[in-house]
C-alpha atoms as a PDB file:
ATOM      1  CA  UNK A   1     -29.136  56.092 -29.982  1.00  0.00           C
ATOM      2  CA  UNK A   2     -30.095  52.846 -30.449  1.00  0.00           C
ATOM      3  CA  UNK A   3     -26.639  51.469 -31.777  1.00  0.00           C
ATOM      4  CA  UNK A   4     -25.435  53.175 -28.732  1.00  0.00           C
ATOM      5  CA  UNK A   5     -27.763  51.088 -26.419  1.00  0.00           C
ATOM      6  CA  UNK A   6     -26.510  47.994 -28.501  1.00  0.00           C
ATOM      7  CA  UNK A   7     -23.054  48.837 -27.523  1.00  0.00           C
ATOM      8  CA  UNK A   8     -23.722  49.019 -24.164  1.00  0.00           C
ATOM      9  CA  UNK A   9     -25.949  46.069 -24.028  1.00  0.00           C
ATOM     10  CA  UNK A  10     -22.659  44.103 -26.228  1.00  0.00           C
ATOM     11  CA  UNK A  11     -20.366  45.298 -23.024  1.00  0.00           C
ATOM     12  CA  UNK A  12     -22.675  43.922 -20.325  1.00  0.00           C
ATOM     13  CA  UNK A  13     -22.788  41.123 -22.080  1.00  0.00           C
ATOM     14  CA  UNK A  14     -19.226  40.621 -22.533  1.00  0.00           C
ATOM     15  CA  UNK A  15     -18.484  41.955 -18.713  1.00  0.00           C
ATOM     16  CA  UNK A  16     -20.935  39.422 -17.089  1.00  0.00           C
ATOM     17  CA  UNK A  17     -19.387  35.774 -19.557  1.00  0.00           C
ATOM     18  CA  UNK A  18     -16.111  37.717 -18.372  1.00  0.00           C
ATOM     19  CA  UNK A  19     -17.201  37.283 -14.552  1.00  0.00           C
ATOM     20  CA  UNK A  20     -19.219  34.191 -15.206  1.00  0.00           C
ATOM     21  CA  UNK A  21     -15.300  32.754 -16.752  1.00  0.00           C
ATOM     22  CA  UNK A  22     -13.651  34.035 -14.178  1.00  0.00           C
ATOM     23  CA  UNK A  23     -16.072  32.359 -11.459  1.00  0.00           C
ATOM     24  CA  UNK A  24     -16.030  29.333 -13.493  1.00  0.00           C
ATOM     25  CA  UNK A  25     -12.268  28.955 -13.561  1.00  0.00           C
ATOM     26  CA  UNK A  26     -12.056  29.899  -9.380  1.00  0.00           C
ATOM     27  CA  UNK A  27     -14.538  27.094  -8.683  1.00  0.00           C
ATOM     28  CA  UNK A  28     -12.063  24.830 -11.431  1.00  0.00           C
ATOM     29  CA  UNK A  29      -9.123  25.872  -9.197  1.00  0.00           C
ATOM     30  CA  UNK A  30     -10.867  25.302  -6.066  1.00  0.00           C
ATOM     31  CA  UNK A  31     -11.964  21.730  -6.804  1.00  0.00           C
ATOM     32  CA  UNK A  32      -8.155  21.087  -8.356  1.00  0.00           C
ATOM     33  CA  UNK A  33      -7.182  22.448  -4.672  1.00  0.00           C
ATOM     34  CA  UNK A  34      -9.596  19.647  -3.084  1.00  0.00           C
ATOM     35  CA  UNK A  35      -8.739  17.006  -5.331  1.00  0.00           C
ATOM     36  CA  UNK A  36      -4.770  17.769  -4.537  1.00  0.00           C
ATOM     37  CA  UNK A  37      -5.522  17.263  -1.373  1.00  0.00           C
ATOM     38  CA  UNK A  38      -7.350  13.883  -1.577  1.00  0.00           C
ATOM     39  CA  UNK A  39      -4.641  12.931  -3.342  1.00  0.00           C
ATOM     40  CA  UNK A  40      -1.759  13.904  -0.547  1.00  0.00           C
ATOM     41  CA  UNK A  41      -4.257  12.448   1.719  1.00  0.00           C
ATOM     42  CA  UNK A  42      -4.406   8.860  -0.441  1.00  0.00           C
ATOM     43  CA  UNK A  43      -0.649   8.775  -1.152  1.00  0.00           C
ATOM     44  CA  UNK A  44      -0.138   9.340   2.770  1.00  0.00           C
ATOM     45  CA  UNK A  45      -2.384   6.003   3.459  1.00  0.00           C
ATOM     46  CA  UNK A  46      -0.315   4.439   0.536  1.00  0.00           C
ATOM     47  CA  UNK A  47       2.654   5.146   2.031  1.00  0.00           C
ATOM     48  CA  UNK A  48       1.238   3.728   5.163  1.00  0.00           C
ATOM     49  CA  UNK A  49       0.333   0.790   4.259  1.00  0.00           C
ATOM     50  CA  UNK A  50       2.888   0.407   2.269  1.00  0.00           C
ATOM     51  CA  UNK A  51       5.164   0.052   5.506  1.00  0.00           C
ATOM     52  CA  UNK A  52       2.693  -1.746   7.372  1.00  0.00           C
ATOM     53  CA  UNK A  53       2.909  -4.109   4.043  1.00  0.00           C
ATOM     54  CA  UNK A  54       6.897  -4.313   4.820  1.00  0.00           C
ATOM     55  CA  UNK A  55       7.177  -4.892   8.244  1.00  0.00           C
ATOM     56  CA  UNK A  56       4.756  -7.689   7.749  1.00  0.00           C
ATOM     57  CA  UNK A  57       6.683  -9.648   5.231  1.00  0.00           C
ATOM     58  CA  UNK A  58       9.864  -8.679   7.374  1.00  0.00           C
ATOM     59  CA  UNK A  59       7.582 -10.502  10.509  1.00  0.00           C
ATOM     60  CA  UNK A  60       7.055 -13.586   7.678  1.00  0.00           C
ATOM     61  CA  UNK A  61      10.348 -13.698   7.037  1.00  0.00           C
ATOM     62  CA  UNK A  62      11.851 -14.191  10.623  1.00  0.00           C
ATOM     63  CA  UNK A  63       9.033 -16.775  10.894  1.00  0.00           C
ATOM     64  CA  UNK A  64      10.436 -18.435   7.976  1.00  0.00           C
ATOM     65  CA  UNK A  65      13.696 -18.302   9.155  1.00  0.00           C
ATOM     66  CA  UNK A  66      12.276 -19.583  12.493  1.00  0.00           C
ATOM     67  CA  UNK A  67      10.449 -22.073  11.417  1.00  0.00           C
ATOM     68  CA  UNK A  68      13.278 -23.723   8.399  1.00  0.00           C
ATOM     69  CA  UNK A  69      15.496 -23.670  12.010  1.00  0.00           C
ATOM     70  CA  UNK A  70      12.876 -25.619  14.068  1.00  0.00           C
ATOM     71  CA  UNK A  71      12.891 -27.959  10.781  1.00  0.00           C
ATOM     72  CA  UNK A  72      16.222 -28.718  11.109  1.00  0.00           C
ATOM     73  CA  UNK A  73      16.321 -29.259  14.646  1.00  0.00           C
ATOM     74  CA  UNK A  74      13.858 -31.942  13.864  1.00  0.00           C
ATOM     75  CA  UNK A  75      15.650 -33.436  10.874  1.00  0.00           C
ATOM     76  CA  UNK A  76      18.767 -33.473  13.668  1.00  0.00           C
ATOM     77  CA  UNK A  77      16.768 -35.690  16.210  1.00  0.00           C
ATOM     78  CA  UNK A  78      14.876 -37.728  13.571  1.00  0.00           C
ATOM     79  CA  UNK A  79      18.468 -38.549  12.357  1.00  0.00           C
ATOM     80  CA  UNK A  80      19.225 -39.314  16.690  1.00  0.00           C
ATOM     81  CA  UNK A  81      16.048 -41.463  16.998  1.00  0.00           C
ATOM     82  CA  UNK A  82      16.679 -43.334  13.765  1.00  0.00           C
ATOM     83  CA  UNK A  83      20.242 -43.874  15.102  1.00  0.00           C
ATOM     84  CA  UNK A  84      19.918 -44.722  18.600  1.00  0.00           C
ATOM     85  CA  UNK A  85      17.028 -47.413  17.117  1.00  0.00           C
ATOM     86  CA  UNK A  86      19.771 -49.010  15.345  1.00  0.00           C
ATOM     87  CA  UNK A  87      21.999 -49.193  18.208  1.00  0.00           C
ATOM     88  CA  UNK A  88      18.794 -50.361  20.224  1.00  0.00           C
ATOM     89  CA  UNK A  89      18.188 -53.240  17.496  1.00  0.00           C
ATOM     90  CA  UNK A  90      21.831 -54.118  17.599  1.00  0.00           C
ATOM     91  CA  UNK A  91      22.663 -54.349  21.056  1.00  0.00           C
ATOM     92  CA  UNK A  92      19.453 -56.469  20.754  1.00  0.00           C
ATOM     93  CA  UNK A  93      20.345 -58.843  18.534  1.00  0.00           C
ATOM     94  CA  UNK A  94      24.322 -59.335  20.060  1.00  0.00           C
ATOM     95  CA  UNK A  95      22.451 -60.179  23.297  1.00  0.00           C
ATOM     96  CA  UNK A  96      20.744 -62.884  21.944  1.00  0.00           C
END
């Protein structure tokens, strides 16, 4: 009788670490559910600011371009103004 009740007691026992396992490893899966879906969540604000990243350097690059065009306009009439001095200093002196 009482190796009986030992037996019994040894199945409980295994039955409820069985249950307590299986619980364990459904909470394990749950939180590797949650933390997937952090993680789709983070790599979808990656993603996002990875393109906001890109369309910002694409705006810094037409400004380059813009501005390396304004510099040359400005070389071009530095060049005009250093020119039509010239002429003005010649015509200055050929009057005199």
């Amino acid at each position: 009788m009482y190796s009986e009740a030992l037996a019994i007691a040894d199945r409980n026992t295994i039955r409820l670490m069985i249950d307590d396992m299986q619980q364990e490893l459904a909470d394990l899966a749950e939180q590797v559910k949650i933390k997937k879906a952090e993680l789709a969540v983070k790599e979808n604000e990656l993603t996002v600011k990875e393109n906001e990243l890109a369309v910002t350097k694409n705006e810094i690059s037409s400004r380059n371009d813009e501005i390396a065009a304004k510099d040359s306009e400005i070389a071009a009439k530095d060049d005009e103004i250093a020119r039509l001095r010239a002429e003005n200093e010649r015509l200055k002196l050929s009057r005199q």
